[in-house]
Protein backbone atom coordinates (compact mmCIF):
# COMPACT_ATOMS: atom_id res chain seq x y z
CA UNK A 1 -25.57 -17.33 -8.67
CA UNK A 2 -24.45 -14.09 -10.58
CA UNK A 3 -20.69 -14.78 -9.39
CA UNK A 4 -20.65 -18.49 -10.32
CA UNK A 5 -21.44 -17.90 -13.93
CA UNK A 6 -19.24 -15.05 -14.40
CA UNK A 7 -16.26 -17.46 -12.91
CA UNK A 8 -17.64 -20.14 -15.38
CA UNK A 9 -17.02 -17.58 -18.12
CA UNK A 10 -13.84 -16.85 -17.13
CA UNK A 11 -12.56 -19.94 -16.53
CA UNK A 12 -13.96 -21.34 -20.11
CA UNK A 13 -12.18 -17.97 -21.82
CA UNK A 14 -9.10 -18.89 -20.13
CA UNK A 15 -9.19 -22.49 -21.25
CA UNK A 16 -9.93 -21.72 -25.06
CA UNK A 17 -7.34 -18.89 -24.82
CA UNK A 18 -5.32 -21.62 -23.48
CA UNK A 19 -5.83 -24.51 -26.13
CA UNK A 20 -5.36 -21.97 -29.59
CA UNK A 21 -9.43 -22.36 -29.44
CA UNK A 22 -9.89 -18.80 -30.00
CA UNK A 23 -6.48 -17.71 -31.70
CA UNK A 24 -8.01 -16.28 -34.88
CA UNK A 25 -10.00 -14.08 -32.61
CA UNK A 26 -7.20 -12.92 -29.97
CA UNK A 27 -6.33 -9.87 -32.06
CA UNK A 28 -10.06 -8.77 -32.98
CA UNK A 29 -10.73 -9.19 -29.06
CA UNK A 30 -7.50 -6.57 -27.58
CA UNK A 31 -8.50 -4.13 -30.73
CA UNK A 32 -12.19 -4.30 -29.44
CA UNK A 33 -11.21 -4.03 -26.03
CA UNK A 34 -8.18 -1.18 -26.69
CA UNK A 35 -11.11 0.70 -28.86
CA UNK A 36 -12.79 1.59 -25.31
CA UNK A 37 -10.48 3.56 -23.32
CA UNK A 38 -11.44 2.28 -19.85
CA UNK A 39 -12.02 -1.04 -20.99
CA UNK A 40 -9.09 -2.46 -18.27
CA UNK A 41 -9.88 -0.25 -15.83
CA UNK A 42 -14.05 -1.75 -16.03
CA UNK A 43 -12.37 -5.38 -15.78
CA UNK A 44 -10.66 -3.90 -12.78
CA UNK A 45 -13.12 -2.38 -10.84
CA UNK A 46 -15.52 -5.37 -11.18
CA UNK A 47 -12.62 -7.35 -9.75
CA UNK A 48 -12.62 -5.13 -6.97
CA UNK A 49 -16.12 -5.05 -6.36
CA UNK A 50 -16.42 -8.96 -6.98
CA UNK A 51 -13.48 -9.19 -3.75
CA UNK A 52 -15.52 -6.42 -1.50
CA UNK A 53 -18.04 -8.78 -1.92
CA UNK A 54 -16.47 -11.58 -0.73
CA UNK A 55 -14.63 -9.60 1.83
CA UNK A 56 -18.18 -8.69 3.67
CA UNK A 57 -19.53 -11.93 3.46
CA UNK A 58 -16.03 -13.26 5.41
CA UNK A 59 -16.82 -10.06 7.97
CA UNK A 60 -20.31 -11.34 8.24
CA UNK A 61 -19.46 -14.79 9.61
CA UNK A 62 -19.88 -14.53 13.16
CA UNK A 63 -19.98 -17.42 16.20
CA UNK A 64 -21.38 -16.75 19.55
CA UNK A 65 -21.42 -13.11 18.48
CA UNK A 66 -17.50 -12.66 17.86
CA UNK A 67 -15.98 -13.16 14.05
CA UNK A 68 -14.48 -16.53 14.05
CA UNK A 69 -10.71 -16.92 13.96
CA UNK A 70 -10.53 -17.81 10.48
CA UNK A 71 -12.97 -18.32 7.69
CA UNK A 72 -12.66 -19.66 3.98
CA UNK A 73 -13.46 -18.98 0.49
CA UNK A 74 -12.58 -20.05 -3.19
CA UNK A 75 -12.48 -18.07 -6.14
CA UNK A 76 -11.71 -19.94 -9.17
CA UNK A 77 -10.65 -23.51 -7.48
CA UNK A 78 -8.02 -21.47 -5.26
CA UNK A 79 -9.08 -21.80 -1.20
CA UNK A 80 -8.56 -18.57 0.25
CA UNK A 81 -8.08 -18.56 4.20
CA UNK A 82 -8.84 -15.67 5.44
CA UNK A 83 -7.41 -15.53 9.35
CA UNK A 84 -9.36 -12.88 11.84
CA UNK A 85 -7.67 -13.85 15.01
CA UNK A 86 -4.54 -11.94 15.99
CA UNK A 87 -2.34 -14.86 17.58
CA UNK A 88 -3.07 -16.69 14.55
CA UNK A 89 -1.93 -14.32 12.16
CA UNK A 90 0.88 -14.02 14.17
CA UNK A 91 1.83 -17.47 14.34
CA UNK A 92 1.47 -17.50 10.32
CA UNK A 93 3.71 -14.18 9.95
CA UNK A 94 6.41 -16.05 12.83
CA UNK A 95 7.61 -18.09 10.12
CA UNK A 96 4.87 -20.66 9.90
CA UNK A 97 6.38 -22.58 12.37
CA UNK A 98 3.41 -23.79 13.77
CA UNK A 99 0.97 -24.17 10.84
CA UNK A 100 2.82 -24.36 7.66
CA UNK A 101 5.96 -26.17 8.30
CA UNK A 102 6.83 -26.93 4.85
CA UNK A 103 5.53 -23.22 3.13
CA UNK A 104 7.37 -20.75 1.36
CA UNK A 105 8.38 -18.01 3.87
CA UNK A 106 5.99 -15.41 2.14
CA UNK A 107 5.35 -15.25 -1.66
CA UNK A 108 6.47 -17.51 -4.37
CA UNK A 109 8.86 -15.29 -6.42
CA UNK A 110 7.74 -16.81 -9.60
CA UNK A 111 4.14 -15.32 -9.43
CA UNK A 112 5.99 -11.69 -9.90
CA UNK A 113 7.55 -12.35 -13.20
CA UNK A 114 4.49 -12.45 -15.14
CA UNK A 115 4.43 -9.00 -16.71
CA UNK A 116 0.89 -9.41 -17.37
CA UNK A 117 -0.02 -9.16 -13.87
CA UNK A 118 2.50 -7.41 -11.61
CA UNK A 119 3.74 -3.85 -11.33
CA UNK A 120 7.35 -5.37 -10.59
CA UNK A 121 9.03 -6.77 -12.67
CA UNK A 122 11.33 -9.01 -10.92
CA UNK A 123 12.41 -9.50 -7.28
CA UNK A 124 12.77 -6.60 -4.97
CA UNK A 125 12.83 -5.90 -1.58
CA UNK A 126 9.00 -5.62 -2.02
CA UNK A 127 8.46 -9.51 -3.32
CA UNK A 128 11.57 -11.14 -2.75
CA UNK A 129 12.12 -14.64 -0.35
CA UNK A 130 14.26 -16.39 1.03
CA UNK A 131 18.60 -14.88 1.41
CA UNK A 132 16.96 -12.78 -1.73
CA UNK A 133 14.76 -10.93 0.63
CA UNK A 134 16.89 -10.98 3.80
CA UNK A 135 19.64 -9.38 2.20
CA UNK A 136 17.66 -6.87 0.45
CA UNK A 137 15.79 -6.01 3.69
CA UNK A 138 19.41 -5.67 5.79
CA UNK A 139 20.43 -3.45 3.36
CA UNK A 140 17.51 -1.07 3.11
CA UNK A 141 16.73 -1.10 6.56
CA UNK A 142 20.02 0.24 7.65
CA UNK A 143 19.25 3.86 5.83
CA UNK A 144 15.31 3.69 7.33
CA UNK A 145 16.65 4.25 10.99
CA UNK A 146 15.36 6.91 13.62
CA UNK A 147 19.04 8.45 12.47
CA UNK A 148 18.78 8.63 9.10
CA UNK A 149 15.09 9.75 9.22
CA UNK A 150 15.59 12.73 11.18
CA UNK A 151 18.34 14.56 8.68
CA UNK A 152 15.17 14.90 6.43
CA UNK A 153 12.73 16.97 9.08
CA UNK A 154 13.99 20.06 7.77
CA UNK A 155 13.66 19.05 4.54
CA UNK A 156 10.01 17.65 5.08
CA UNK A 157 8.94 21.05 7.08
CA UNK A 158 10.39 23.44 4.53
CA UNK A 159 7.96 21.34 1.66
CA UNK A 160 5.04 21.52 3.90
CA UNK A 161 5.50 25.48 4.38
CA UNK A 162 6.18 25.91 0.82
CA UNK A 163 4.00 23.35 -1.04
CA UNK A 164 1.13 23.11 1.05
CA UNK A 165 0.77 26.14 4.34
CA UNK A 166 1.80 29.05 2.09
CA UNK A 167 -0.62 27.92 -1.26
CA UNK A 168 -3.63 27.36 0.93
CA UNK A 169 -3.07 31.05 2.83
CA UNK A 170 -2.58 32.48 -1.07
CA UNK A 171 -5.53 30.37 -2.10
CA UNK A 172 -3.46 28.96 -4.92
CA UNK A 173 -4.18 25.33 -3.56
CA UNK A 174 -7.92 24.16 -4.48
CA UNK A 175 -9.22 21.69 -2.04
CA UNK A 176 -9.49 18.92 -4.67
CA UNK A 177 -5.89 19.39 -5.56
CA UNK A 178 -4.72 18.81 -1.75
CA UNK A 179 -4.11 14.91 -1.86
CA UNK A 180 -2.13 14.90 -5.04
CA UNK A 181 0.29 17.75 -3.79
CA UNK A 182 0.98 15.66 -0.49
CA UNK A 183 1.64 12.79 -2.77
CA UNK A 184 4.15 14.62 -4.92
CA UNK A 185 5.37 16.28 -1.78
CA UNK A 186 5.75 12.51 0.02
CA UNK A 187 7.27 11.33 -3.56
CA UNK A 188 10.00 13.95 -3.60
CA UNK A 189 11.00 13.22 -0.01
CA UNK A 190 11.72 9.61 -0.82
CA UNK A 191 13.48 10.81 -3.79
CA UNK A 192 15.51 12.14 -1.91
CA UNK A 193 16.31 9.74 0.76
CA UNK A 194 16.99 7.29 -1.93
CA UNK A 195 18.82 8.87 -4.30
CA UNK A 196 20.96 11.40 -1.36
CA UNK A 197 20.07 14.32 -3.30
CA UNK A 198 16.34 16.65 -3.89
CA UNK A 199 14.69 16.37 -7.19
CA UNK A 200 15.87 19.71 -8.33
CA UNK A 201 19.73 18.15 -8.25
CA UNK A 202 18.19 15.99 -10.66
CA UNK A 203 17.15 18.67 -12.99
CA UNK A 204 13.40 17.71 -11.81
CA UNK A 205 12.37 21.00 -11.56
CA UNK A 206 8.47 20.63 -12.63
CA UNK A 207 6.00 19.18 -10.27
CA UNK A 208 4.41 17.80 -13.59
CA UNK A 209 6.95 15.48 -13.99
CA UNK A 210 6.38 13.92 -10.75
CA UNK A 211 2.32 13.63 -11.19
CA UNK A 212 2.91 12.00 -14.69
CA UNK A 213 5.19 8.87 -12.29
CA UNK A 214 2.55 9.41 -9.87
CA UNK A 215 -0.46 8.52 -12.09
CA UNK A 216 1.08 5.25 -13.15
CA UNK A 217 1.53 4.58 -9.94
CA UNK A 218 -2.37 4.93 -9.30
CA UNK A 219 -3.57 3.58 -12.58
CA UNK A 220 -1.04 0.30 -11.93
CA UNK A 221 -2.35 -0.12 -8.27
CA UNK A 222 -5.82 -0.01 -9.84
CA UNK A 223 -5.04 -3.02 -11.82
CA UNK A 224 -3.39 -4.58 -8.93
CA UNK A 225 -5.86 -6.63 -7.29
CA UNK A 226 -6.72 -10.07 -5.81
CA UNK A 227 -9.16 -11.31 -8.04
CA UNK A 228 -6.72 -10.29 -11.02
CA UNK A 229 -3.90 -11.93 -9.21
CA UNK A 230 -6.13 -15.33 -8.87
CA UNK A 231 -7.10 -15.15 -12.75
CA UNK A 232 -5.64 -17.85 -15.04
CA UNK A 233 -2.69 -16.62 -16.81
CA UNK A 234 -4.54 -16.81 -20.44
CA UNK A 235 -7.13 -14.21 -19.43
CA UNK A 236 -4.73 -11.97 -17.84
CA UNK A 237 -2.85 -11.13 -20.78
CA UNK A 238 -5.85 -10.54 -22.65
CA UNK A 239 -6.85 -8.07 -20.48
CA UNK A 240 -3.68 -6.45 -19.33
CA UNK A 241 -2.31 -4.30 -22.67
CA UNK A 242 -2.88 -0.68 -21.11
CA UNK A 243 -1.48 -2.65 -17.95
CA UNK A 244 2.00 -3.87 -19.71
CA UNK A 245 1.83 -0.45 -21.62
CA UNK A 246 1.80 1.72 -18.25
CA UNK A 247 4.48 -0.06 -16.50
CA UNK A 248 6.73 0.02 -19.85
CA UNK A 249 6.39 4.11 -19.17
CA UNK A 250 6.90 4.28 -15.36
CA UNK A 251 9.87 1.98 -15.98
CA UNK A 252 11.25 4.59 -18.67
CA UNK A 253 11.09 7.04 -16.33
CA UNK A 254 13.04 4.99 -13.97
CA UNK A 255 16.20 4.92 -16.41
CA UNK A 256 15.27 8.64 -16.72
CA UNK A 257 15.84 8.76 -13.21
CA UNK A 258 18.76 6.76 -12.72
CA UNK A 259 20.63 8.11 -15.68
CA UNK A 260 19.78 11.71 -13.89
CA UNK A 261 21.80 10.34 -11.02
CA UNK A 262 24.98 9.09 -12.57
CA UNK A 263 25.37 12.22 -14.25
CA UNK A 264 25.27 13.97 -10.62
CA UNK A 265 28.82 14.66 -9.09
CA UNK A 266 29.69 14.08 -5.30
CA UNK A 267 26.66 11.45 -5.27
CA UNK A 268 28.25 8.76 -2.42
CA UNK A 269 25.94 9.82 0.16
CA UNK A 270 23.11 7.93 -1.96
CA UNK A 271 22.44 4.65 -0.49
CA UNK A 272 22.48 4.08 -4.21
CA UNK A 273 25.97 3.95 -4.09
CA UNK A 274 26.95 1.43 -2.07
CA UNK A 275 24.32 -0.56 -4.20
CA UNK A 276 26.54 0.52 -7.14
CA UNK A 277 29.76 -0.74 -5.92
CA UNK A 278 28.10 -4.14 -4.55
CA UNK A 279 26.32 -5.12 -7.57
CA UNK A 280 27.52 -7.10 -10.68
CA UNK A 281 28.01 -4.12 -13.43
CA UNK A 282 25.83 -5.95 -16.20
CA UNK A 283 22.73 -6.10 -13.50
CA UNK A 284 22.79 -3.55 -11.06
CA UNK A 285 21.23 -0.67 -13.40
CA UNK A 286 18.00 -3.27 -13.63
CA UNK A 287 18.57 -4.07 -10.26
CA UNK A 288 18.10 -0.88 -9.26
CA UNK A 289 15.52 -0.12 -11.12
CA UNK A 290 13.18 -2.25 -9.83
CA UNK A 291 14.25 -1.55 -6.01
CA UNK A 292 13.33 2.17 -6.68
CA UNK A 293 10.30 1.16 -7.94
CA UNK A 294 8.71 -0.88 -5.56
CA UNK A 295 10.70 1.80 -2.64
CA UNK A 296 8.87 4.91 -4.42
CA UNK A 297 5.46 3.37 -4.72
CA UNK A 298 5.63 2.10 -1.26
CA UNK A 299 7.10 5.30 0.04
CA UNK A 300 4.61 7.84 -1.25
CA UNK A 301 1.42 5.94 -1.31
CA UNK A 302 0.80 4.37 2.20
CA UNK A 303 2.20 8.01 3.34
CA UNK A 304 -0.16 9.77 1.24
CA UNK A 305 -3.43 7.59 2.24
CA UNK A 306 -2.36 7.70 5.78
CA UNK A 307 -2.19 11.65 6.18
CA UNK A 308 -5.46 11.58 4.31
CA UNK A 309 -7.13 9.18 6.72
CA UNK A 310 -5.68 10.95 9.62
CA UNK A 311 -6.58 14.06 8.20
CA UNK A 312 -10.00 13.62 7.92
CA UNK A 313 -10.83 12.44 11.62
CA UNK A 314 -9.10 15.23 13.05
CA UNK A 315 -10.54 17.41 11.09
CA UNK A 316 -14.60 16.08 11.96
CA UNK A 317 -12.96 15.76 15.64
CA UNK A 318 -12.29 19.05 17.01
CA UNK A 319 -11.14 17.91 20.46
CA UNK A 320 -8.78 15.83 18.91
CA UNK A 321 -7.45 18.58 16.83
CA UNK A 322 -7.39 20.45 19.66
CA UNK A 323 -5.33 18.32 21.36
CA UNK A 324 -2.67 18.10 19.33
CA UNK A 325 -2.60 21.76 18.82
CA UNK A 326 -2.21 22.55 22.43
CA UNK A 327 0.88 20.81 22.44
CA UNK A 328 4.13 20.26 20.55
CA UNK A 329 3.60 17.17 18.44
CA UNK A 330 7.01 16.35 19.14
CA UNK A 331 6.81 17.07 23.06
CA UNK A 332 3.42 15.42 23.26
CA UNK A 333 4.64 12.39 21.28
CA UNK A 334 2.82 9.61 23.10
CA UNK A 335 -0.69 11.55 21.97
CA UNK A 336 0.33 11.64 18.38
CA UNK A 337 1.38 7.98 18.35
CA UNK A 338 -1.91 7.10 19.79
CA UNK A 339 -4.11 9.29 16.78
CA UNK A 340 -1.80 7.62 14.14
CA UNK A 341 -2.99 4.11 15.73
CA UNK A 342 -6.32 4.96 15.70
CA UNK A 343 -6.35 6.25 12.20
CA UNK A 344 -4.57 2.95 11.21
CA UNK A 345 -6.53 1.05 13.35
CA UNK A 346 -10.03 2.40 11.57
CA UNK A 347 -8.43 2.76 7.98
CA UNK A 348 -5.61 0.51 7.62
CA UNK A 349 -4.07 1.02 4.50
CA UNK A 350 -3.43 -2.70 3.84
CA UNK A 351 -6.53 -4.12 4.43
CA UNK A 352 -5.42 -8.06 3.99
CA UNK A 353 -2.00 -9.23 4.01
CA UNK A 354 -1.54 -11.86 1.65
CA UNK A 355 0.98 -14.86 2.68
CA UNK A 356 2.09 -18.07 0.48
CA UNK A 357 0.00 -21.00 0.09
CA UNK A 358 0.95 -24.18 1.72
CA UNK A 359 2.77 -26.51 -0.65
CA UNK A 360 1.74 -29.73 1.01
CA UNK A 361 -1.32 -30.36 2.59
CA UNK A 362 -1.42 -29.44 7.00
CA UNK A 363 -4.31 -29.65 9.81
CA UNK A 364 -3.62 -27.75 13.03
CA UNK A 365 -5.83 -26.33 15.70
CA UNK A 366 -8.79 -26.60 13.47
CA UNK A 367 -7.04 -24.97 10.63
CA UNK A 368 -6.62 -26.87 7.80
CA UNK A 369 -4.71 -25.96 5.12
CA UNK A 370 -4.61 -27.77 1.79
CA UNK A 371 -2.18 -27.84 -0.86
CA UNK A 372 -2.57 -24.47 -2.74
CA UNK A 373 -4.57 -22.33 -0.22
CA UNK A 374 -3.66 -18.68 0.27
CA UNK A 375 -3.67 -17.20 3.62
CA UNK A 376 -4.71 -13.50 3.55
CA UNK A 377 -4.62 -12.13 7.17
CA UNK A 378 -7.66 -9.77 7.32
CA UNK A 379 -6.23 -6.63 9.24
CA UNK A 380 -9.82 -4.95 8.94
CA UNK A 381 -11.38 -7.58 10.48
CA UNK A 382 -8.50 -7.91 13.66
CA UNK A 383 -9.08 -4.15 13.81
CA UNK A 384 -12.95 -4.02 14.38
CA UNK A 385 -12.64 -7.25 17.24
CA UNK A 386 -15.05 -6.02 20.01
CA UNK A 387 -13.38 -7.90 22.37
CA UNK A 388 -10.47 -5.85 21.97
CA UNK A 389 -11.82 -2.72 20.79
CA UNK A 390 -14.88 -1.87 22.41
CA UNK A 391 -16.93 0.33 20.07
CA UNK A 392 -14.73 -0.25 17.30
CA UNK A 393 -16.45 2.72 14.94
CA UNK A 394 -15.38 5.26 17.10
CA UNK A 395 -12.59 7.07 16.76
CA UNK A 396 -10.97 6.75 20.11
CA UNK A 397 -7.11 7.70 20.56
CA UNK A 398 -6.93 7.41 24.30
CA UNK A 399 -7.61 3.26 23.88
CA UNK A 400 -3.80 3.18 23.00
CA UNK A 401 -2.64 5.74 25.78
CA UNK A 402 -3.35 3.34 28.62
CA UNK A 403 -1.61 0.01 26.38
CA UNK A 404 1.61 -1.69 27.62
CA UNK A 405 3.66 -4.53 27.02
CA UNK A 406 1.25 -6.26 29.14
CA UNK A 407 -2.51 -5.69 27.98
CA UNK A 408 -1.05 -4.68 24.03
CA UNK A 409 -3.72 -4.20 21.56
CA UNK A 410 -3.60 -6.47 18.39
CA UNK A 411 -2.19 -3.77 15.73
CA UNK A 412 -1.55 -4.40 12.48
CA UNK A 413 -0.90 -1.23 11.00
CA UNK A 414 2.90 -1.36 9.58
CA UNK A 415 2.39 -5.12 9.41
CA UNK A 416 4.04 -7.49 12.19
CA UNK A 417 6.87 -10.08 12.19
CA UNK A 418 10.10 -9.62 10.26
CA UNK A 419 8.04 -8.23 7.29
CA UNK A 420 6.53 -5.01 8.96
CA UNK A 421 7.09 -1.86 7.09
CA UNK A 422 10.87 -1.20 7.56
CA UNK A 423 9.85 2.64 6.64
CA UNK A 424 7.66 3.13 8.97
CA UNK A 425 9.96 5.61 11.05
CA UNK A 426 10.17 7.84 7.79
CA UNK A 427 6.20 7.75 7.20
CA UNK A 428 5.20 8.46 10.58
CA UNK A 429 8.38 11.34 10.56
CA UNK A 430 6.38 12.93 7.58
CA UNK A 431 2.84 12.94 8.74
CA UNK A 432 4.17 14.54 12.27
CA UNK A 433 5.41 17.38 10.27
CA UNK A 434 2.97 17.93 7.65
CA UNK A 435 -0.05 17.38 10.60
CA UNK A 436 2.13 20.00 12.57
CA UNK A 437 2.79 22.69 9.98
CA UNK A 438 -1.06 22.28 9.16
CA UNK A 439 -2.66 22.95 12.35
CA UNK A 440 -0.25 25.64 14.11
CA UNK A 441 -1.21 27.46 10.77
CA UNK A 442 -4.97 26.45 10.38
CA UNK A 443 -8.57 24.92 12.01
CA UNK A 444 -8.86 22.16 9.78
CA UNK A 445 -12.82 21.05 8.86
CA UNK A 446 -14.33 19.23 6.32
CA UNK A 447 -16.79 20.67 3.33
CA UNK A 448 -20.53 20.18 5.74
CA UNK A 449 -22.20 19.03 2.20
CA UNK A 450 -19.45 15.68 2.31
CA UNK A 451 -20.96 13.16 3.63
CA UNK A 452 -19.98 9.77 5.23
CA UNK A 453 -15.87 8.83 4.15
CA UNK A 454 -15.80 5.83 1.59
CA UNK A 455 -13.02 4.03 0.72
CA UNK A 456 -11.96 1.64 -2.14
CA UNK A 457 -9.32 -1.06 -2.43
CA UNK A 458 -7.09 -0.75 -4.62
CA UNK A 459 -3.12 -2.58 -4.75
CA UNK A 460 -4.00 0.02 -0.66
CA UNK A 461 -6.68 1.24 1.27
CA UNK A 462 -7.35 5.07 0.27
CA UNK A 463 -10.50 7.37 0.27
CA UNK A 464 -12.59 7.10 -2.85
CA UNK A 465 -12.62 10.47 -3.66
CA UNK A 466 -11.57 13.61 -2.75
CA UNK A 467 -11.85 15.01 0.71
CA UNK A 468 -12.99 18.37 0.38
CA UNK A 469 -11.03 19.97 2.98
CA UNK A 470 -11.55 23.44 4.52
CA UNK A 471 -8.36 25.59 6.18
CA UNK A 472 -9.48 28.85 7.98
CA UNK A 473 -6.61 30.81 9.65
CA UNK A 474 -5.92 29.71 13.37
């Protein structure tokens, strides 16, 4: 009853913001709200906690013991269809060629442009649809290869000896200080795959630089939620200022970057270069702002969560760890692969993957979707099917060693279809490395006083607070 008043509330402050109805009262309202620091970030986490509430009530919906395959909500008049089955979300990520026949192909571009809302501004290769997607995608993907991701391994081992194995041994890095330095250390390798050259080329020779893009990154993603997404448009520029003001800063530092880079001689190995020379000279500086963006954010931050995740369940499994210390990670491949699955599998870092709405209304196979529903394929709930994944709490690699072609486990972890992570070769490329470096140098545990892992949802997946790691010489 709690959650249909607040929505009442919202909805009738939306429709008076709307009307003029409370105009004279707009300005008195952001200085009240701007007077309280957090303010956003409270509107925010109840948003969050509003959609984890809805999220476990979808998990809870069982028949004949198994989740159904799909199940349905609305928040504020807008039908949410929230699919559980794995052929079904992969019939809606094929294209919608079976259920939505007359859908956009994944979001409507328009929805990004409201900078009230969004941390991009504009289309990149992160929102865009249609030929503007496909041609962003061929062009990206090309420099994301197995080819192109292995002239960084030396690059990615000689940061993880000198930012992370040689600071623990010299006790210079603090436990609660060991996620942010793998997120600077995963930023600076994407800097450099983007840009052709290391941060220091740009004259980014001060980690502090990097933490200040890197924390409006994190405070952005905390905006960036469903329920926020879902609000009407009146309430979500009342209570977006700090939002707006955050992503005016990252997207200074942005030109700061770019400018950095023309001024850098010998720069055509850049894949920023061919953009240069392809682009219409009065766009492609915005352009390319906004694909290094959404390409930085998306490069460090899944990365970052991931080796966290992974982290932490070697760490409280020590014949896992031991496993993959007996061995070369690279030799013993097919093990690795199969942790990284598992630690996707248990924490994905994408929980739901949100599709388009159909734009007329369709009834197929007992799914029936009306004009305006969203379909948000719940990759938690896929992941935790007993039927596929007996015991699904338990972190089990060797599920995935026996898998083939043949009896392949649903896996959602990079996404599926033509819009699965096109940088997954470089993420998993990092965490081999770092997870190498780390245990030929150390017996990784975890703090005995931390209890049980807890995670919150932000725009990804990620632990909710720091994971007190302990390193001890191996």
């Amino acid at each position: 009853m709690d959650l249909v008043w607040l929505a009442l509330v919202i909805v009738l402050i939306d429709w008076c913001l709307r009307q003029g109805h409370l105009a004279p009262f707009k300005t008195s309202l952001l200085r009240i709200l701007q007077s309280i620091p957090e303010s956003w970030q409270w509107i925010t986490q109840g948003s969050h906690d509003l959609f984890h509430h809805i999220h476990q009530q979808t998990m809870m919906r069982k028949k004949k013991g198994h989740l159904e395959k799909w199940t349905e909500t609305v928040i504020f008049g807008r039908r949410i269809v929230w699919i559980k089955d794995y052929q079904l979300a992969k019939a809606v990520h094929d294209g919608y060629r079976n259920y939505l026949p007359q859908a956009s192909s994944f979001v409507r571009a328009k929805d990004f442009t409201d900078p009230h809302r969004f941390i991009f501004d504009g289309l990149n290769v992160g929102n865009a649809t249609h030929d503007e997607w496909k041609w962003r995608r061929q062009f990206w993907s090309k420099y994301f290869t197995t080819k192109h991701v292995s002239n960084l391994k030396e690059y990615v081992a000689q940061l993880t000896e000198n930012m992370l194995i040689k600071p623990i041994q010299q006790r210079e890095l603090k436990p609660k200080d060991f996620q942010i330095t793998v997120a600077v250390l995963t930023l600076k390798v994407m800097i450099k795959h983007i840009f052709g050259v290391d941060p220091e080329t740009l004259g980014i020779h001060d980690d502090e630089y990097l933490k200040a893009m890197l924390s409006h990154f994190q405070l952005l993603a905390g905006y960036f939620a469903l329920l926020p997404s879902l609000l009407p448009v009146g309430l979500g520029q009342l209570c977006s200022f700090k939002f707006v003001q955050r992503r005016t800063r990252l997207f200074a530092m942005m030109d700061d970057l770019l400018q950095r880079f023309y001024a850098v001689p010998n720069n055509e190995h850049s894949p920023l270069q061919e953009l240069l020379m392809n682009e219409d000279p009065m766009k492609r500086h915005e352009m390319m702002k906004r694909e290094i963006v959404a390409l930085l954010f998306g490069g460090h931050d899944s990365t970052t969560q991931t080796m966290t995740f992974m982290l932490y369940l070697v760490a409280t499994h020590e014949h896992v760890q031991s496993e993959l210390r007996s061995c070369s990670l690279e030799e013993n491949d097919s093990y690795f692969q199969a942790v990284l699955k598992e630690t996707l599998r248990m924490y994905p870092i994408g929980i739901v993957s949100l599709s388009n709405h159909a734009e007329t209304s369709n009834e197929q196979d007992g799914l029936g979707l009306s004009r305006n529903a969203l379909i948000a394929v719940d990759v938690r709930a896929i992941h935790q099917n007993e039927d596929d994944f007996p015991n699904p709490n338990e972190f089990d690699p060797t599920r995935w060693m026996s898998t083939t072609e043949v009896n392949a486990k649903p896996f959602l972890g990079f996404s599926m279809g033509a819009h699965a992570c096109f940088g997954r070769q470089l993420a998993t490329m990092e965490i081999r490395m770092m997870m190498r470096g780390l245990l030929n140098a150390f017996r990784v545990s975890v703090d005995p006083t931390f209890g049980e892992l807890t995670t919150e949802i932000r725009l990804t997946q990620r632990p909710s607070g720091v994971v007190p790691f302990t390193f001890r010489n191996y």
